[in-house]
C-alpha atoms as a PDB file:
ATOM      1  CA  UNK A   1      92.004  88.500  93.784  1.00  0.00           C
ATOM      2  CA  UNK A   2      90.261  86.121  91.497  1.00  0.00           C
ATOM      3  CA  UNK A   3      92.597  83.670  89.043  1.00  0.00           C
ATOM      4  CA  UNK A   4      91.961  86.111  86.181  1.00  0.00           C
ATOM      5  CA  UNK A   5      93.219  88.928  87.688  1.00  0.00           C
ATOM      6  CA  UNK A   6      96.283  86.637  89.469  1.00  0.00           C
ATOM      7  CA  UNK A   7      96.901  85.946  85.197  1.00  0.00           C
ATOM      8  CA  UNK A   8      96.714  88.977  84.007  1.00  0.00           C
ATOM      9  CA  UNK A   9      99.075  90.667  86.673  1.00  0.00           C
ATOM     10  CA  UNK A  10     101.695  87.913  86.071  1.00  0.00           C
ATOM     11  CA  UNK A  11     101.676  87.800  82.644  1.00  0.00           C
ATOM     12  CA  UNK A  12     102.197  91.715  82.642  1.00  0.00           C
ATOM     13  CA  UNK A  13     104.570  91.584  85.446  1.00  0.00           C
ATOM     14  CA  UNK A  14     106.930  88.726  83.153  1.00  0.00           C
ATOM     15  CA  UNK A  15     106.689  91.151  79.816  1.00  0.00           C
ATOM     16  CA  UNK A  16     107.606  94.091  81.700  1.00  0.00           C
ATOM     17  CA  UNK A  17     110.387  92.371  83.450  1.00  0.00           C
ATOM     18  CA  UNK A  18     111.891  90.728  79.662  1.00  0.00           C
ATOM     19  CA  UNK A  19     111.028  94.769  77.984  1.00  0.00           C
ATOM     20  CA  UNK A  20     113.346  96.024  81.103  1.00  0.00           C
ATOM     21  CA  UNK A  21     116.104  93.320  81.157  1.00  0.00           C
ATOM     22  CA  UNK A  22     116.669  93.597  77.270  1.00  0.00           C
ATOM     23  CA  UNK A  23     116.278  97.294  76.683  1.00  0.00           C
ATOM     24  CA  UNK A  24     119.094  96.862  79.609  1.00  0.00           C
ATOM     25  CA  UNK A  25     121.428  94.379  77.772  1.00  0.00           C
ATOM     26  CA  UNK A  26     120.926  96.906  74.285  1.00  0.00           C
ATOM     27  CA  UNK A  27     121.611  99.939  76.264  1.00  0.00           C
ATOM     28  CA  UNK A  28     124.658  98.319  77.860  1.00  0.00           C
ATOM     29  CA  UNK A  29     125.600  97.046  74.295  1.00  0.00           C
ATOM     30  CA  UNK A  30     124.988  93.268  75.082  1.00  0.00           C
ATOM     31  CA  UNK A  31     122.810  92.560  72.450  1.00  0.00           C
ATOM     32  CA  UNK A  32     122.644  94.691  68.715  1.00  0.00           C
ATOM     33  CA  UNK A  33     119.058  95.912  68.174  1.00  0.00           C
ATOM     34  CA  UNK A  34     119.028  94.785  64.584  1.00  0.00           C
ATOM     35  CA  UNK A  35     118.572  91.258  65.633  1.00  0.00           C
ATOM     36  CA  UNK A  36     114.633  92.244  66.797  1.00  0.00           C
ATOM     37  CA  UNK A  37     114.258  94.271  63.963  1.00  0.00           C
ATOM     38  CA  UNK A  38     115.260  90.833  61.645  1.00  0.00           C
ATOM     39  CA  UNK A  39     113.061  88.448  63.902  1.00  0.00           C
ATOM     40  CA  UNK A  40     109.708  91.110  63.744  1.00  0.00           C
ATOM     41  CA  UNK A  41     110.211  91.378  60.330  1.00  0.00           C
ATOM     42  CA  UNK A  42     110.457  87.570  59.917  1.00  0.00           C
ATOM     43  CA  UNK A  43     107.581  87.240  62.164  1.00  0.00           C
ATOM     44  CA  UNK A  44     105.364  89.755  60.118  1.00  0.00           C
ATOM     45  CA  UNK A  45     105.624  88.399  56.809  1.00  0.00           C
ATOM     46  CA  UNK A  46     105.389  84.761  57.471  1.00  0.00           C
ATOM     47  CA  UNK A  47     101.483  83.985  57.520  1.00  0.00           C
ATOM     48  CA  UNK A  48     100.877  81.487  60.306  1.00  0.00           C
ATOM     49  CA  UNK A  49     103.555  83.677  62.541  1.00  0.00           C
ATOM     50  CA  UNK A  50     101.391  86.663  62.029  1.00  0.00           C
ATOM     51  CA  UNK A  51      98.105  84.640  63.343  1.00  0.00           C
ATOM     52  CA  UNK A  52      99.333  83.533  66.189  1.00  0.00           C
ATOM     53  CA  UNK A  53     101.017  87.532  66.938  1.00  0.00           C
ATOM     54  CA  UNK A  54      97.616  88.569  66.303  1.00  0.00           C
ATOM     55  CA  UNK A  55      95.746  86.151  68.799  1.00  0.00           C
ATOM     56  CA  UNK A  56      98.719  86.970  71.114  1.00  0.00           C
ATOM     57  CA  UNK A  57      98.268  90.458  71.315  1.00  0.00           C
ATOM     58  CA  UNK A  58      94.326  90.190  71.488  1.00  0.00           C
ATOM     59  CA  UNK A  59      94.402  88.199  74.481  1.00  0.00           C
ATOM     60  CA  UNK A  60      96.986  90.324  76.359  1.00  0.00           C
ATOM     61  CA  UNK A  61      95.148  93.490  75.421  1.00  0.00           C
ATOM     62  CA  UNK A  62      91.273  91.789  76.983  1.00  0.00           C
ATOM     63  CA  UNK A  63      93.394  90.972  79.963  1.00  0.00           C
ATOM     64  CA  UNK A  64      94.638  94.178  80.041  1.00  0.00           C
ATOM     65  CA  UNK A  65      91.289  95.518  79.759  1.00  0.00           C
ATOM     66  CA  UNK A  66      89.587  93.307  82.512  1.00  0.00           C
ATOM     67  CA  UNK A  67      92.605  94.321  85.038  1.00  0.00           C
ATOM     68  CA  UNK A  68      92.480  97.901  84.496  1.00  0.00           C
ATOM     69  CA  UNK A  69      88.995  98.507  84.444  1.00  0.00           C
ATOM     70  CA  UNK A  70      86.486  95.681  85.464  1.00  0.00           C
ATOM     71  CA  UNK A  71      88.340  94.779  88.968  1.00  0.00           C
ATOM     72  CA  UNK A  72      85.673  93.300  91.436  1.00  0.00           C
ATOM     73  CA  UNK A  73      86.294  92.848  94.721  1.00  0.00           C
ATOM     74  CA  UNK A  74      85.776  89.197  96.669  1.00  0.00           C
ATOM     75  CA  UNK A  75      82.004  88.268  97.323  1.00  0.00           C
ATOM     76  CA  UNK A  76      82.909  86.899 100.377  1.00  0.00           C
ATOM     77  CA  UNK A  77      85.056  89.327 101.808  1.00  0.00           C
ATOM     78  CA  UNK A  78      83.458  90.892 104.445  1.00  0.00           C
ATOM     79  CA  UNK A  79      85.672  93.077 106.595  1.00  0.00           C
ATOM     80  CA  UNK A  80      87.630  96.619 104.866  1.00  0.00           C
ATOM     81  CA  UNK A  81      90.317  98.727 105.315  1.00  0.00           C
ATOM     82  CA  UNK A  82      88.378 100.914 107.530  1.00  0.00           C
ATOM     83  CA  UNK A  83      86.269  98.702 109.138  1.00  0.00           C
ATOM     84  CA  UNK A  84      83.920  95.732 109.216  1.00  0.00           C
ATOM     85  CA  UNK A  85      80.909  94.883 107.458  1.00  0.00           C
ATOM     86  CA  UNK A  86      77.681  93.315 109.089  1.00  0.00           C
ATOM     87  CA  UNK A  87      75.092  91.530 106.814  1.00  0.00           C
ATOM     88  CA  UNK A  88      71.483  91.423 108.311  1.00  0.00           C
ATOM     89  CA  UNK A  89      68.080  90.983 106.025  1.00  0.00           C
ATOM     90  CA  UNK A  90      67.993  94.867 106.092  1.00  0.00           C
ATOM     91  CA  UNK A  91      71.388  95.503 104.313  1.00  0.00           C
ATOM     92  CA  UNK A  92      74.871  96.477 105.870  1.00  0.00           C
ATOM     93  CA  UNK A  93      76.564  98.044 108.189  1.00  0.00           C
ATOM     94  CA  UNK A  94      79.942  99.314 108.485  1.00  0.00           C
ATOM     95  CA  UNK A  95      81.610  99.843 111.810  1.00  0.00           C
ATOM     96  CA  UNK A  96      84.943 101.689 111.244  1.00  0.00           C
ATOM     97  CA  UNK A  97      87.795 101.273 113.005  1.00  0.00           C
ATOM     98  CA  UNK A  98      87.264 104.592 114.286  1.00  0.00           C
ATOM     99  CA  UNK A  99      84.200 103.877 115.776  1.00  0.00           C
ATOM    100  CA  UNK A 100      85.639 100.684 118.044  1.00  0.00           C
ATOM    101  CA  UNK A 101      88.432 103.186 118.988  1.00  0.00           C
ATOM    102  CA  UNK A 102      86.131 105.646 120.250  1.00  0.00           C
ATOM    103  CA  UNK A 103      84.819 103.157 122.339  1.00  0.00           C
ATOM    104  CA  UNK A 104      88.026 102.102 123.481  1.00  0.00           C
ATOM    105  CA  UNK A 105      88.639 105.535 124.441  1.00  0.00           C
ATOM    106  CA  UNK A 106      85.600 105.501 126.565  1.00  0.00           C
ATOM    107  CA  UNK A 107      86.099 102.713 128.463  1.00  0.00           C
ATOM    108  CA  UNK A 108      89.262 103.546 129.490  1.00  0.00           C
ATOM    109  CA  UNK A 109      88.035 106.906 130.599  1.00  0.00           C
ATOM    110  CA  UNK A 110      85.751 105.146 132.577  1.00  0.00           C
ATOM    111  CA  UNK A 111      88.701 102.933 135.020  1.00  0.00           C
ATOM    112  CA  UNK A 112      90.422 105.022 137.424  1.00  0.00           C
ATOM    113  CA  UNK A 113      93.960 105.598 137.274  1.00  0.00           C
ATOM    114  CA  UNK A 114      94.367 104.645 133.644  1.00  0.00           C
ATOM    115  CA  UNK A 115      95.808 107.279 131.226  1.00  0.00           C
ATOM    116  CA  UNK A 116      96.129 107.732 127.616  1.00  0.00           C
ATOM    117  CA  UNK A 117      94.938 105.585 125.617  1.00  0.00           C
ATOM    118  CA  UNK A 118      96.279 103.678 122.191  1.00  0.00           C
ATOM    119  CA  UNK A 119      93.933 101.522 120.276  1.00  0.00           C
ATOM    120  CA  UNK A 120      95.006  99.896 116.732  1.00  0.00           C
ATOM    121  CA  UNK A 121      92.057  97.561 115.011  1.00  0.00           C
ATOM    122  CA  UNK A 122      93.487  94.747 113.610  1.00  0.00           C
ATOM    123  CA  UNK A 123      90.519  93.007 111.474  1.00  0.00           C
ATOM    124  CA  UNK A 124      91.884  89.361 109.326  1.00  0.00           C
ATOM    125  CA  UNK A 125      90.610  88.198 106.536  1.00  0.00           C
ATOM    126  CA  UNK A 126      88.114  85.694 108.284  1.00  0.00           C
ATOM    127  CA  UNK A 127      86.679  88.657 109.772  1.00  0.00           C
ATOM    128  CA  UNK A 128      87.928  88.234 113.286  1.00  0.00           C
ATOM    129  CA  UNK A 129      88.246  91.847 115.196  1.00  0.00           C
ATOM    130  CA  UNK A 130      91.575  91.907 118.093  1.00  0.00           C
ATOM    131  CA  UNK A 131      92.688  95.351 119.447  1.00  0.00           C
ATOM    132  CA  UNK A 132      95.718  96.535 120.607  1.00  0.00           C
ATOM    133  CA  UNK A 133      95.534  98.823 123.166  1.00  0.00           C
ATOM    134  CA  UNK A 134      98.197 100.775 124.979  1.00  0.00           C
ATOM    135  CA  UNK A 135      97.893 102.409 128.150  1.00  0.00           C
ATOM    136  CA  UNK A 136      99.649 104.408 130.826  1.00  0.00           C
ATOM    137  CA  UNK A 137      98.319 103.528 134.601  1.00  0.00           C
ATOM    138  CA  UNK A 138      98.776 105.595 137.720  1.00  0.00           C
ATOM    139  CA  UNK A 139     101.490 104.310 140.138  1.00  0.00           C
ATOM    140  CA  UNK A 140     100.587 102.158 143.093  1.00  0.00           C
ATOM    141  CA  UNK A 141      97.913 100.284 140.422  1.00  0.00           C
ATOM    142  CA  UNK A 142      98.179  96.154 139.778  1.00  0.00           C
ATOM    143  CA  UNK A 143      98.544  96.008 136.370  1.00  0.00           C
ATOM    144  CA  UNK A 144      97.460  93.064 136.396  1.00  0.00           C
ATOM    145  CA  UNK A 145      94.065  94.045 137.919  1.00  0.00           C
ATOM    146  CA  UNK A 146      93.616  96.669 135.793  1.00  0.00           C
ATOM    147  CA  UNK A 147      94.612  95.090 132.881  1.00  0.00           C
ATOM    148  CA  UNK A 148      92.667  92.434 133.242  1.00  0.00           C
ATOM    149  CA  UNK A 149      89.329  94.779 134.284  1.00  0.00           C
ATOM    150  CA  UNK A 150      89.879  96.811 130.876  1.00  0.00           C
ATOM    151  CA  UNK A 151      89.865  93.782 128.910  1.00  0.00           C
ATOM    152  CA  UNK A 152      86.604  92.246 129.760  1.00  0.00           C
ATOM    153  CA  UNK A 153      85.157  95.810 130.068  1.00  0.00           C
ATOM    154  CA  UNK A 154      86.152  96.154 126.489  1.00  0.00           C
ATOM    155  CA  UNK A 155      85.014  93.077 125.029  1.00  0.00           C
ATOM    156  CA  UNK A 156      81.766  93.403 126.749  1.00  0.00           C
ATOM    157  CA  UNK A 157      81.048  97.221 125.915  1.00  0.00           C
ATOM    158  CA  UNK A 158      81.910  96.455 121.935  1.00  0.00           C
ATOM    159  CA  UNK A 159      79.804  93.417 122.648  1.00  0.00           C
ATOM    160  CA  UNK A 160      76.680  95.522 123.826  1.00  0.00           C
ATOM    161  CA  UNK A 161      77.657  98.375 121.105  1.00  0.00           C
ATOM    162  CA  UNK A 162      78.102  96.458 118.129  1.00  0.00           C
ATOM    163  CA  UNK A 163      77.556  93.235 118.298  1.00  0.00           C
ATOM    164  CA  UNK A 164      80.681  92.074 117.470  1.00  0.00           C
ATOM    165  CA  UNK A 165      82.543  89.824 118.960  1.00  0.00           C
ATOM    166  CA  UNK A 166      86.483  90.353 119.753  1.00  0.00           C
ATOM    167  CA  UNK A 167      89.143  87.272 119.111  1.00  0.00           C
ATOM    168  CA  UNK A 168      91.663  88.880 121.058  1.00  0.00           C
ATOM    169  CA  UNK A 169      92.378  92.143 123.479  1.00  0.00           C
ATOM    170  CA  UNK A 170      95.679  92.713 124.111  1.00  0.00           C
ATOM    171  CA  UNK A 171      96.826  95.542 126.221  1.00  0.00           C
ATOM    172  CA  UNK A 172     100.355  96.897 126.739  1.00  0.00           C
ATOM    173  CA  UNK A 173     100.977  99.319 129.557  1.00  0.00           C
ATOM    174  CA  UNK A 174     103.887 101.794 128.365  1.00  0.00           C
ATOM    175  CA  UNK A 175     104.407 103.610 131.151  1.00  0.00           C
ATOM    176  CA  UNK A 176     103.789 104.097 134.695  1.00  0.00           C
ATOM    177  CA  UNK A 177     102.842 107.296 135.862  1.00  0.00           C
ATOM    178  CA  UNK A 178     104.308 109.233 138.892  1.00  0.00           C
ATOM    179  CA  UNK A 179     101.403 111.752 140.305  1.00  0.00           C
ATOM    180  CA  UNK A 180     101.520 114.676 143.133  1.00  0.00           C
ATOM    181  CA  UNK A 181     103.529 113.329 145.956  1.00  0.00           C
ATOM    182  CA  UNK A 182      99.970 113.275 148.110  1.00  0.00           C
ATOM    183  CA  UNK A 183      98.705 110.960 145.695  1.00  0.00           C
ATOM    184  CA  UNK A 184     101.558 108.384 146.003  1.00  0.00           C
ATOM    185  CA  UNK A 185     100.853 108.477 149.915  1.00  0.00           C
ATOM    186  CA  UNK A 186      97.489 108.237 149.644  1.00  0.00           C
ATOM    187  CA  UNK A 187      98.214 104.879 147.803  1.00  0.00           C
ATOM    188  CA  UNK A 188     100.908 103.658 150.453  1.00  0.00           C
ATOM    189  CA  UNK A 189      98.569 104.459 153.091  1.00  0.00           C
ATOM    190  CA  UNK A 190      95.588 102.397 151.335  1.00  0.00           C
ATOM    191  CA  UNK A 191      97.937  99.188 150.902  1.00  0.00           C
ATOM    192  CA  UNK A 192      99.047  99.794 154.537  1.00  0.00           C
ATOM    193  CA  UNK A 193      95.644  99.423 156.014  1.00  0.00           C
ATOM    194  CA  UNK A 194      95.113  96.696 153.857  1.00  0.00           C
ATOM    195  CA  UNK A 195      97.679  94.832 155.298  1.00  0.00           C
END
């Protein structure tokens, strides 16, 4: 928000907060309203008074003006609510968060014995992309492992996709999921010729 805009929000937010806290104290019987009455009529008829009421008002109602209806956004913001921005000599490009989740979605498909999949975009205001992504893995799976498999699968897939680079991946396994009975023996029986 540019220091205009920072003004003109403060200033408003200060005269709406006096308006409410008096018409408070007159309601509650605090103050008698004939004293404003006395000091606007004082302030009205005396010359120099009604200069400065007039300047006053004229600057509060352009500031009004400029906050209500010419509100630009940062030049050098270059991420949005629903995605991030890319810059090349060609134009833009907007990658929504919906887009990175999809391909979240398909490279956890993609890793056995990882389940349903939870991806939140977090983008900052430098522009930095991390995702959050929650998982539930088979039993008899290092979590480790996978965990650490899906990460650099991720970065590198939104990498190759996109182009953009992720700051963090951070992946939180919720649950651990019991299959057929055959299953779970099939995974003993793995780790027991292993050993």
């Amino acid at each position: 928000m540019k220091f205009l805009e920072r003004l003109g929000l403060a200033v408003f937010s200060i005269i709406v907060l006096t308006l409410s806290i008096v018409l408070i104290l007159i309601g509650a019987g605090f103050i008698e309203p004939t004293i404003f009455s006395i000091l606007i009529t004082k302030i009205v008829t005396v010359q120099n008074y009604t200069y400065i009421l007039y300047g006053v008002c004229g600057i509060l109602a352009l500031l009004a003006l400029k906050c209500l209806f010419f509100t630009t956004p940062s030049e050098d913001d270059n991420y949005d609510e629903e995605g991030i921005q890319l810059q090349n000599e060609d134009g833009t490009l907007l990658i929504t968060k919906t887009t990175l989740c999809n391909i979240v979605d398909g490279v956890v498909m993609e890793i056995p014995k990882v389940h349903t999949s939870q991806t939140n975009v977090i983008i900052d205001k430098e522009g930095n992309v991390s995702l959050d992504v929650i998982i539930n893995v088979a039993n008899g799976v290092t979590i480790k492992d996978v965990s650490s498999k899906l990460q650099s699968k991720i970065k590198k897939t939104v990498k190759e996709s996109t182009d953009l680079e992720l700051k963090f991946v951070n992946i939180q396994v919720i649950n651990v999921e019991i299959g057929d009975i055959e299953e779970v023996e099939e995974v003993k029986e793995t780790k027991e010729s292993k050993s």
